[in-house]
N, C-alpha and C. Protein backbone atom coordinates (compact mmCIF):
# COMPACT_ATOMS: atom_id res chain seq x y z
N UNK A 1 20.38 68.63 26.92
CA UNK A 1 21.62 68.40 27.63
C UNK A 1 22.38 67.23 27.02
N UNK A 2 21.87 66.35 26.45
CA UNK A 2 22.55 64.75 26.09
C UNK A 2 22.69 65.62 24.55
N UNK A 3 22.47 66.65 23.90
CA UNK A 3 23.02 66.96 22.83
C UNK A 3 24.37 67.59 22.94
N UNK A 4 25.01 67.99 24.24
CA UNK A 4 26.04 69.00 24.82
C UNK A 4 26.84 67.86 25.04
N UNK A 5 26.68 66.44 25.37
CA UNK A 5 27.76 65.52 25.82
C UNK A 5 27.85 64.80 24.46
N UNK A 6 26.86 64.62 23.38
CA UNK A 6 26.95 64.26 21.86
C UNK A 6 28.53 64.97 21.05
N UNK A 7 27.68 66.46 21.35
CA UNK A 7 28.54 67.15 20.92
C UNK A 7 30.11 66.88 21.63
N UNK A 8 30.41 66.90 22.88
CA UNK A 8 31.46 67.26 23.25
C UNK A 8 32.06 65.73 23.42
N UNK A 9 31.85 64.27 22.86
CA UNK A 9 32.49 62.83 22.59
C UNK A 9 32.76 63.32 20.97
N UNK A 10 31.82 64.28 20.42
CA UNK A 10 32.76 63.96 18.75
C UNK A 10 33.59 64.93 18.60
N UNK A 11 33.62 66.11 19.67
CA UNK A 11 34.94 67.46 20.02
C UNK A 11 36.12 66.35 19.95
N UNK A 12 35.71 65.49 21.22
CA UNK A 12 37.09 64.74 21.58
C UNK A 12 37.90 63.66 20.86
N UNK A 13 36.78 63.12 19.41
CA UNK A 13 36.79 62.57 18.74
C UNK A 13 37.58 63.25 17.41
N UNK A 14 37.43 64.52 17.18
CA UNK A 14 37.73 64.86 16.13
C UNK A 14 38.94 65.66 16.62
N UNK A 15 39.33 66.18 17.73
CA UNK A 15 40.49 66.51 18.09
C UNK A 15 41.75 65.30 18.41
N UNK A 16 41.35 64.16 18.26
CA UNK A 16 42.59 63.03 18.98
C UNK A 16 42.38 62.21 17.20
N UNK A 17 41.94 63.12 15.80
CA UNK A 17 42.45 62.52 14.71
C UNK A 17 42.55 63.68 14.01
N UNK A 18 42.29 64.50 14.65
CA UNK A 18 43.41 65.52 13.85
C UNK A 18 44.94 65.97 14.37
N UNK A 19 45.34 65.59 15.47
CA UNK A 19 46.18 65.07 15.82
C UNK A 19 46.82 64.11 15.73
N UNK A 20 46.66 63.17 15.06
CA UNK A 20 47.13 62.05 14.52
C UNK A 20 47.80 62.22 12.50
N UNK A 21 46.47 63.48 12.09
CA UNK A 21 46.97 63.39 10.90
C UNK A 21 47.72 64.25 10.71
N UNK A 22 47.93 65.45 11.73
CA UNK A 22 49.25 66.41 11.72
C UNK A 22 50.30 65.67 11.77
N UNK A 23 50.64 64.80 13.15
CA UNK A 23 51.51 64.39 12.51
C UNK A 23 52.46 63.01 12.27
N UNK A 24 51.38 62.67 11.38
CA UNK A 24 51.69 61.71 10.02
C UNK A 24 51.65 62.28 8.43
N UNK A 25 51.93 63.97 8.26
CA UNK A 25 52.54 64.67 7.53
C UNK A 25 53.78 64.53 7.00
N UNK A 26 54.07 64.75 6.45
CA UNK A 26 56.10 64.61 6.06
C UNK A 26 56.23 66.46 6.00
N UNK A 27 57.09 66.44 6.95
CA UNK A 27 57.94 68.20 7.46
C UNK A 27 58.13 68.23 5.85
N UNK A 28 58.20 69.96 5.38
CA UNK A 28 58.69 70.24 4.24
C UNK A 28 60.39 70.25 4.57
N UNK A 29 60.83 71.34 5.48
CA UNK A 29 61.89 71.99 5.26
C UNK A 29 62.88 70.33 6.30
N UNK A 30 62.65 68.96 6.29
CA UNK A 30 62.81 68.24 7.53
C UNK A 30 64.31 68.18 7.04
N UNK A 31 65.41 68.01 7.86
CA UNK A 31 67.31 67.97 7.24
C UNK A 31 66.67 66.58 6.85
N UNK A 32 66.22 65.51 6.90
CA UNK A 32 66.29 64.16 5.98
C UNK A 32 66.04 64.57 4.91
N UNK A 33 65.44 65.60 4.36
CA UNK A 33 64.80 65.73 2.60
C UNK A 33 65.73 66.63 2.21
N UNK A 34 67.03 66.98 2.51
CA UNK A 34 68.37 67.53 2.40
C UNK A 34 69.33 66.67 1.73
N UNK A 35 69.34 65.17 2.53
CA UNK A 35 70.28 64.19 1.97
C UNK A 35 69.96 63.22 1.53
N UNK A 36 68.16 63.43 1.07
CA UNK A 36 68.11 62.66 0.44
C UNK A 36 67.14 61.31 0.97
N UNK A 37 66.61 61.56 2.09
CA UNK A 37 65.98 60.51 2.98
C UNK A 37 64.62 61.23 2.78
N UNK A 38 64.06 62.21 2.39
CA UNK A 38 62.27 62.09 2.55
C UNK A 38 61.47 61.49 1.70
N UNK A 39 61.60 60.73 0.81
CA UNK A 39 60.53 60.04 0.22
C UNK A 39 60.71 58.79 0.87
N UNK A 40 61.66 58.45 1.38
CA UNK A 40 61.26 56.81 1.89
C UNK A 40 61.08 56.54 3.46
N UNK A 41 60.40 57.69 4.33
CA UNK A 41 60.26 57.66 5.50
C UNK A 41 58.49 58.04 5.13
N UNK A 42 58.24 58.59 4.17
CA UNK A 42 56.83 58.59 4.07
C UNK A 42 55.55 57.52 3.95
N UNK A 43 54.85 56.86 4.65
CA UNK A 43 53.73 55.72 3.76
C UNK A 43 53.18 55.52 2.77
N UNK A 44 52.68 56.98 2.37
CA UNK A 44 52.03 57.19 1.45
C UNK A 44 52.49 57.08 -0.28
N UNK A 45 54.08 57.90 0.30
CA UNK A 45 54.99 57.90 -1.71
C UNK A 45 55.06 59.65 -1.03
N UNK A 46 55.73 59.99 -2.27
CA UNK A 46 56.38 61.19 -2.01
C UNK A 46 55.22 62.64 -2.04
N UNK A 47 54.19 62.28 -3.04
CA UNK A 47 53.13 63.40 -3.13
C UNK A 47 51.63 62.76 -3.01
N UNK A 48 51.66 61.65 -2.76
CA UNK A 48 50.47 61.09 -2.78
C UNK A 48 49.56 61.30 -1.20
N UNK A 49 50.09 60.94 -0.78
CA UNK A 49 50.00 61.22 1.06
C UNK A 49 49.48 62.39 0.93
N UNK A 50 50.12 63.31 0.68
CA UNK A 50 50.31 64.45 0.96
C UNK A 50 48.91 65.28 0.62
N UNK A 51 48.51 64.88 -0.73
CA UNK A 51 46.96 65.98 -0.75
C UNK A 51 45.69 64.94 0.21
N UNK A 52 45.93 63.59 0.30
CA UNK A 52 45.29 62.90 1.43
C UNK A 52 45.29 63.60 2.69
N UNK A 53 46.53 63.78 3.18
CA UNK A 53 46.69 64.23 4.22
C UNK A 53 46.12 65.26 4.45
N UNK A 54 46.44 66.32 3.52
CA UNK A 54 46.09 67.80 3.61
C UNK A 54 44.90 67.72 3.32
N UNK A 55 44.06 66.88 2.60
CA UNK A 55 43.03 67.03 2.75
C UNK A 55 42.17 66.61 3.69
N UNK A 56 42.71 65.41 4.73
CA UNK A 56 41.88 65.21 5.73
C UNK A 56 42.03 66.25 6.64
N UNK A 57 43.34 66.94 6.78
CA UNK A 57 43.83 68.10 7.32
C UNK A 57 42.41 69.25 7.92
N UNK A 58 42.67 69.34 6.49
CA UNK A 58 41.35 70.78 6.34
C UNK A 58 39.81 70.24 6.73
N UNK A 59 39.77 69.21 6.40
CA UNK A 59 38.03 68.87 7.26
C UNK A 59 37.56 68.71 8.60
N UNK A 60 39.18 67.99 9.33
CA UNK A 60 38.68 67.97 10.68
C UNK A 60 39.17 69.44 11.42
N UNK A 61 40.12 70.02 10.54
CA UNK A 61 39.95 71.43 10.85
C UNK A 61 38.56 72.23 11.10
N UNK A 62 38.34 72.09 9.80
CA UNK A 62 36.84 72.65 9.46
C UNK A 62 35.53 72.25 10.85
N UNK A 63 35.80 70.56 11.28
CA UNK A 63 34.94 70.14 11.95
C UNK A 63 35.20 70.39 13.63
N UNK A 64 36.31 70.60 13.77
CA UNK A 64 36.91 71.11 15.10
C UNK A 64 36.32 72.76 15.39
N UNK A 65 36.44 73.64 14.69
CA UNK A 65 36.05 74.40 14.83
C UNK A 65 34.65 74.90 14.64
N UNK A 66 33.72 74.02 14.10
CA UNK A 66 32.13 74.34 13.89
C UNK A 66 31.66 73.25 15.81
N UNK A 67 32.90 72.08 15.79
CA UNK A 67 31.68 71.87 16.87
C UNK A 67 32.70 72.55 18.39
N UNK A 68 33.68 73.42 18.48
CA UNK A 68 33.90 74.22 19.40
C UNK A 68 33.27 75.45 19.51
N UNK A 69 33.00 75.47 18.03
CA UNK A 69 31.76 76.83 18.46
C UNK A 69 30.38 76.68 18.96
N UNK A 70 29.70 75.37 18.10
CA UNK A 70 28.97 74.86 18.70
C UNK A 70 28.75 74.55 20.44
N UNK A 71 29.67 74.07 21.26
CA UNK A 71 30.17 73.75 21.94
C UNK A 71 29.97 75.25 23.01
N UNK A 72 30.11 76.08 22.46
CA UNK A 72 30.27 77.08 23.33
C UNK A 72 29.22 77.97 22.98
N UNK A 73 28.33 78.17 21.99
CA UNK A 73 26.91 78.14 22.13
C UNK A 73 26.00 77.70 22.80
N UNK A 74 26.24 76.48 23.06
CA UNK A 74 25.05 75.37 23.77
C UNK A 74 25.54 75.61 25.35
N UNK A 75 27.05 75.58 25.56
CA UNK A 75 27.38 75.48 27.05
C UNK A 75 27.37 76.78 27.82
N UNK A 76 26.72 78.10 27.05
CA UNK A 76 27.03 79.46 27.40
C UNK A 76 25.37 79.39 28.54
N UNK A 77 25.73 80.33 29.87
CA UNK A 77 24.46 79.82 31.11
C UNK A 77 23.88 81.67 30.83
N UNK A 78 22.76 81.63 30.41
CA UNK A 78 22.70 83.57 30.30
C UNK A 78 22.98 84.23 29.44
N UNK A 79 22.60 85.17 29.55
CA UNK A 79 23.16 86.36 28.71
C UNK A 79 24.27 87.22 29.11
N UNK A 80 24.82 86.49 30.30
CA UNK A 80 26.34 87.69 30.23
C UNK A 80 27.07 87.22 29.66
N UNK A 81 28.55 87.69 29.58
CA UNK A 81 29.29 87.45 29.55
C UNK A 81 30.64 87.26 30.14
N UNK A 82 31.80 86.42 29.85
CA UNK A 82 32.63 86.13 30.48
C UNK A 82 33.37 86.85 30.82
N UNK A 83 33.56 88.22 30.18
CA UNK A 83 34.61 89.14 30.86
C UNK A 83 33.71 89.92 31.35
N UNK A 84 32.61 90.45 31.70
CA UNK A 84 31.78 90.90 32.12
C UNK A 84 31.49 90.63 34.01
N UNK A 85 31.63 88.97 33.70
CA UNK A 85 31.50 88.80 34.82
C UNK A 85 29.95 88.21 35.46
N UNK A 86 29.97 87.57 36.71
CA UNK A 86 28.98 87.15 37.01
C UNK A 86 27.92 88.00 38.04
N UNK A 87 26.56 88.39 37.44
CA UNK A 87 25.51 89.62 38.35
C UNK A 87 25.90 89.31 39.60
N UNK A 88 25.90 90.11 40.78
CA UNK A 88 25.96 90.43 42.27
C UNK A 88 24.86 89.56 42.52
N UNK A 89 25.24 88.58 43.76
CA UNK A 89 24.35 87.72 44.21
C UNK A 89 23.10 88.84 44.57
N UNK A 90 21.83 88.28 44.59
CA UNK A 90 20.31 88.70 45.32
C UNK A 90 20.59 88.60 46.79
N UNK A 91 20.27 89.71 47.65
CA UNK A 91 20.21 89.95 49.09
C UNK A 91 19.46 89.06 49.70
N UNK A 92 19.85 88.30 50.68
CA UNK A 92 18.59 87.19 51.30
C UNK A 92 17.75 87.61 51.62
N UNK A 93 16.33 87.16 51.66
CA UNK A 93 14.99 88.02 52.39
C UNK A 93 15.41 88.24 53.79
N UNK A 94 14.88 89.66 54.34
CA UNK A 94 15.08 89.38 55.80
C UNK A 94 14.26 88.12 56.93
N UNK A 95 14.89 87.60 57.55
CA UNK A 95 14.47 86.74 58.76
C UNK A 95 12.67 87.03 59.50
N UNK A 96 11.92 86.42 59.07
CA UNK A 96 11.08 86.76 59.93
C UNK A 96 11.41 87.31 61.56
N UNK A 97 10.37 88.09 62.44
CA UNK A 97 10.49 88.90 62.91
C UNK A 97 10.14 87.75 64.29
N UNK A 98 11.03 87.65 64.99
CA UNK A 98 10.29 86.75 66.63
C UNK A 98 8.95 87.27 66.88
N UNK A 99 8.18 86.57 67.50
CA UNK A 99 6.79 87.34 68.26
C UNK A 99 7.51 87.70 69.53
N UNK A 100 7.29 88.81 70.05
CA UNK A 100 7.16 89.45 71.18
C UNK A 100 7.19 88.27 72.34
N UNK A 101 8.21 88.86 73.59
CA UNK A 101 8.39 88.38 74.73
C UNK A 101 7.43 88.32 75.75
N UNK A 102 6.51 89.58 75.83
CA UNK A 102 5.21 89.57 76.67
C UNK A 102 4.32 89.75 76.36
N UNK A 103 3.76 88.86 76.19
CA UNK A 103 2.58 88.08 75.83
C UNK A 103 1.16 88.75 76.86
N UNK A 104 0.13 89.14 76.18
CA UNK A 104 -0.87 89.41 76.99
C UNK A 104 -1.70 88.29 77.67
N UNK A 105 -1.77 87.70 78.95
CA UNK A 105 -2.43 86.97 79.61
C UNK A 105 -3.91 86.78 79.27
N UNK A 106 -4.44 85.31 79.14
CA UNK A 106 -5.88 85.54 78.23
C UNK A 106 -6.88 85.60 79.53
N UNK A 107 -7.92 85.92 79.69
CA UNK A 107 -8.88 86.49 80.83
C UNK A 107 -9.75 85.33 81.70
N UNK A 108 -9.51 85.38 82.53
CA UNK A 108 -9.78 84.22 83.56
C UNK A 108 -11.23 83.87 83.19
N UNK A 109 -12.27 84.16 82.75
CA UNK A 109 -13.10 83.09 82.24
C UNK A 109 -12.82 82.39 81.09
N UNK A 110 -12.00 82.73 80.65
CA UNK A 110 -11.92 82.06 79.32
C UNK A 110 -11.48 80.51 78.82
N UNK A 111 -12.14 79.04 78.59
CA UNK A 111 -11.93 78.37 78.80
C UNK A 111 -10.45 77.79 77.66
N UNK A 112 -9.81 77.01 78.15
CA UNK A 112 -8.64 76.60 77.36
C UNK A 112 -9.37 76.03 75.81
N UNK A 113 -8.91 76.11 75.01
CA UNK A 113 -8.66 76.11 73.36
C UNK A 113 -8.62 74.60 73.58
N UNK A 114 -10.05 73.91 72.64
CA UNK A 114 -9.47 72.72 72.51
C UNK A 114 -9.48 72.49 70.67
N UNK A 115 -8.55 71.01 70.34
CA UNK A 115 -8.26 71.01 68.85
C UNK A 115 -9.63 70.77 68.32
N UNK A 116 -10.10 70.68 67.42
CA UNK A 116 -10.97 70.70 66.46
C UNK A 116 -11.77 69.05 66.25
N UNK A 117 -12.89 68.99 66.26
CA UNK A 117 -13.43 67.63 66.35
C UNK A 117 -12.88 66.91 67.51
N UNK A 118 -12.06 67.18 68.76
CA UNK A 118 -11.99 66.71 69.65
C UNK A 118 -13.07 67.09 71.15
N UNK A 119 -13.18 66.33 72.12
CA UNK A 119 -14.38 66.93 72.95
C UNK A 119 -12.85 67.30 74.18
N UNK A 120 -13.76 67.88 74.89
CA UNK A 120 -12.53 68.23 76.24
C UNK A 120 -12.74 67.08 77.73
N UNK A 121 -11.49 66.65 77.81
CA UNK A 121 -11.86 66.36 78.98
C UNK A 121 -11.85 66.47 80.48
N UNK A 122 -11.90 67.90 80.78
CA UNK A 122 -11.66 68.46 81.86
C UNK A 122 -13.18 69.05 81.60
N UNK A 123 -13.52 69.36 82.88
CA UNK A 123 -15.17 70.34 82.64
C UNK A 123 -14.75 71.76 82.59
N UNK A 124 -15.11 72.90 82.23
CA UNK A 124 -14.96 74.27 82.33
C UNK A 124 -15.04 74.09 83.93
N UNK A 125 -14.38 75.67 84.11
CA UNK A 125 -14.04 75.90 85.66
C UNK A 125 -15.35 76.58 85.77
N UNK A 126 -15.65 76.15 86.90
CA UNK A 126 -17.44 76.48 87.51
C UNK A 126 -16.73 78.35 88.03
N UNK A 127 -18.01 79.03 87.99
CA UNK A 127 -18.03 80.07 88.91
C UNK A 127 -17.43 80.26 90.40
N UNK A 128 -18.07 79.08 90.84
CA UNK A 128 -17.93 78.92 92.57
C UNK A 128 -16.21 79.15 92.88
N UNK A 129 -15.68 79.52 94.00
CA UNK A 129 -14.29 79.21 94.21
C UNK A 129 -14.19 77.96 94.83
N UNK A 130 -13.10 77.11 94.53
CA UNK A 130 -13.00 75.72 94.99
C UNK A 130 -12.22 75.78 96.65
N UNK A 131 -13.05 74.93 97.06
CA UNK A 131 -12.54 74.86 98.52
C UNK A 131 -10.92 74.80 98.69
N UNK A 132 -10.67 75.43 99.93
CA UNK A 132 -9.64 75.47 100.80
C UNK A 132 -8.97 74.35 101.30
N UNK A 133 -8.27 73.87 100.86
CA UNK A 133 -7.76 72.29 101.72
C UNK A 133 -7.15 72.55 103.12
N UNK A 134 -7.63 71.77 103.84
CA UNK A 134 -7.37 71.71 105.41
C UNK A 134 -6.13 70.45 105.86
N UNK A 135 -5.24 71.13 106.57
CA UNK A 135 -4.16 70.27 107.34
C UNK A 135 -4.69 69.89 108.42
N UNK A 136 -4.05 68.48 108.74
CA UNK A 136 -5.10 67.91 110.27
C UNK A 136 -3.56 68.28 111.25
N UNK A 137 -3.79 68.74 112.00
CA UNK A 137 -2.79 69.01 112.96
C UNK A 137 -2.61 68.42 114.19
């Protein structure tokens, strides 16, 4: 990934001086080289600049376009493609299923569930039925 942001500081690098050496070119057809004004608006001299120029021209040409291709090699996600389009999202799994509303009642001897390595502290319910409580009237 830090080779994709390498790449894309010397994209931005080599596009903001090849823009610079376009244009610091001297126009062929410019009306100053009509009357007589294009060799002394140039820095360079009248032909000297000029294969400089054109020659830095053609390299960051050259280099603009190896690291935009580059560029779009490295940043491509898959094997589709862009006019193609992006695969149909995956269907969500379905929702697990609720447990059931009625519940089968567990059987009157059966003592309550206790957790694991814990002891209980209620006693199991004895056989006997437990007495009747009496109101004093």
């Amino acid at each position: 990934m830090i080779l994709y942001y390498l790449i894309t500081i010397f994209y931005v690098l080599v596009c903001t001086m090849l823009l610079l050496v376009i244009l610091l070119q001297q126009g062929k057809g410019d009306i100053a080289a009509a009357f007589g004004g294009g060799s002394s608006q140039s820095a360079f001299g009248a032909r000297a600049g000029a294969t400089v120029l054109s020659k830095a021209t053609a390299v960051l040409a050259a280099a603009f376009m190896i690291s935009a291709l580059a560029l779009a090699i490295i940043g491509q996600r898959g094997p589709g493609s862009v006019i193609s389009g992006s695969a149909p999202p995956r269907p969500a799994s379905a929702p697990a299923k609720p447990a059931p509303t009625g519940s089968t009642p567990a059987p009157a001897s059966s003592a309550p569930a206790t957790p694991a390595g814990s002891t209980p502290t209620q006693k199991p319910p004895s056989s006997a039925p437990a007495p009747t409580p009496t109101t004093p009237k």
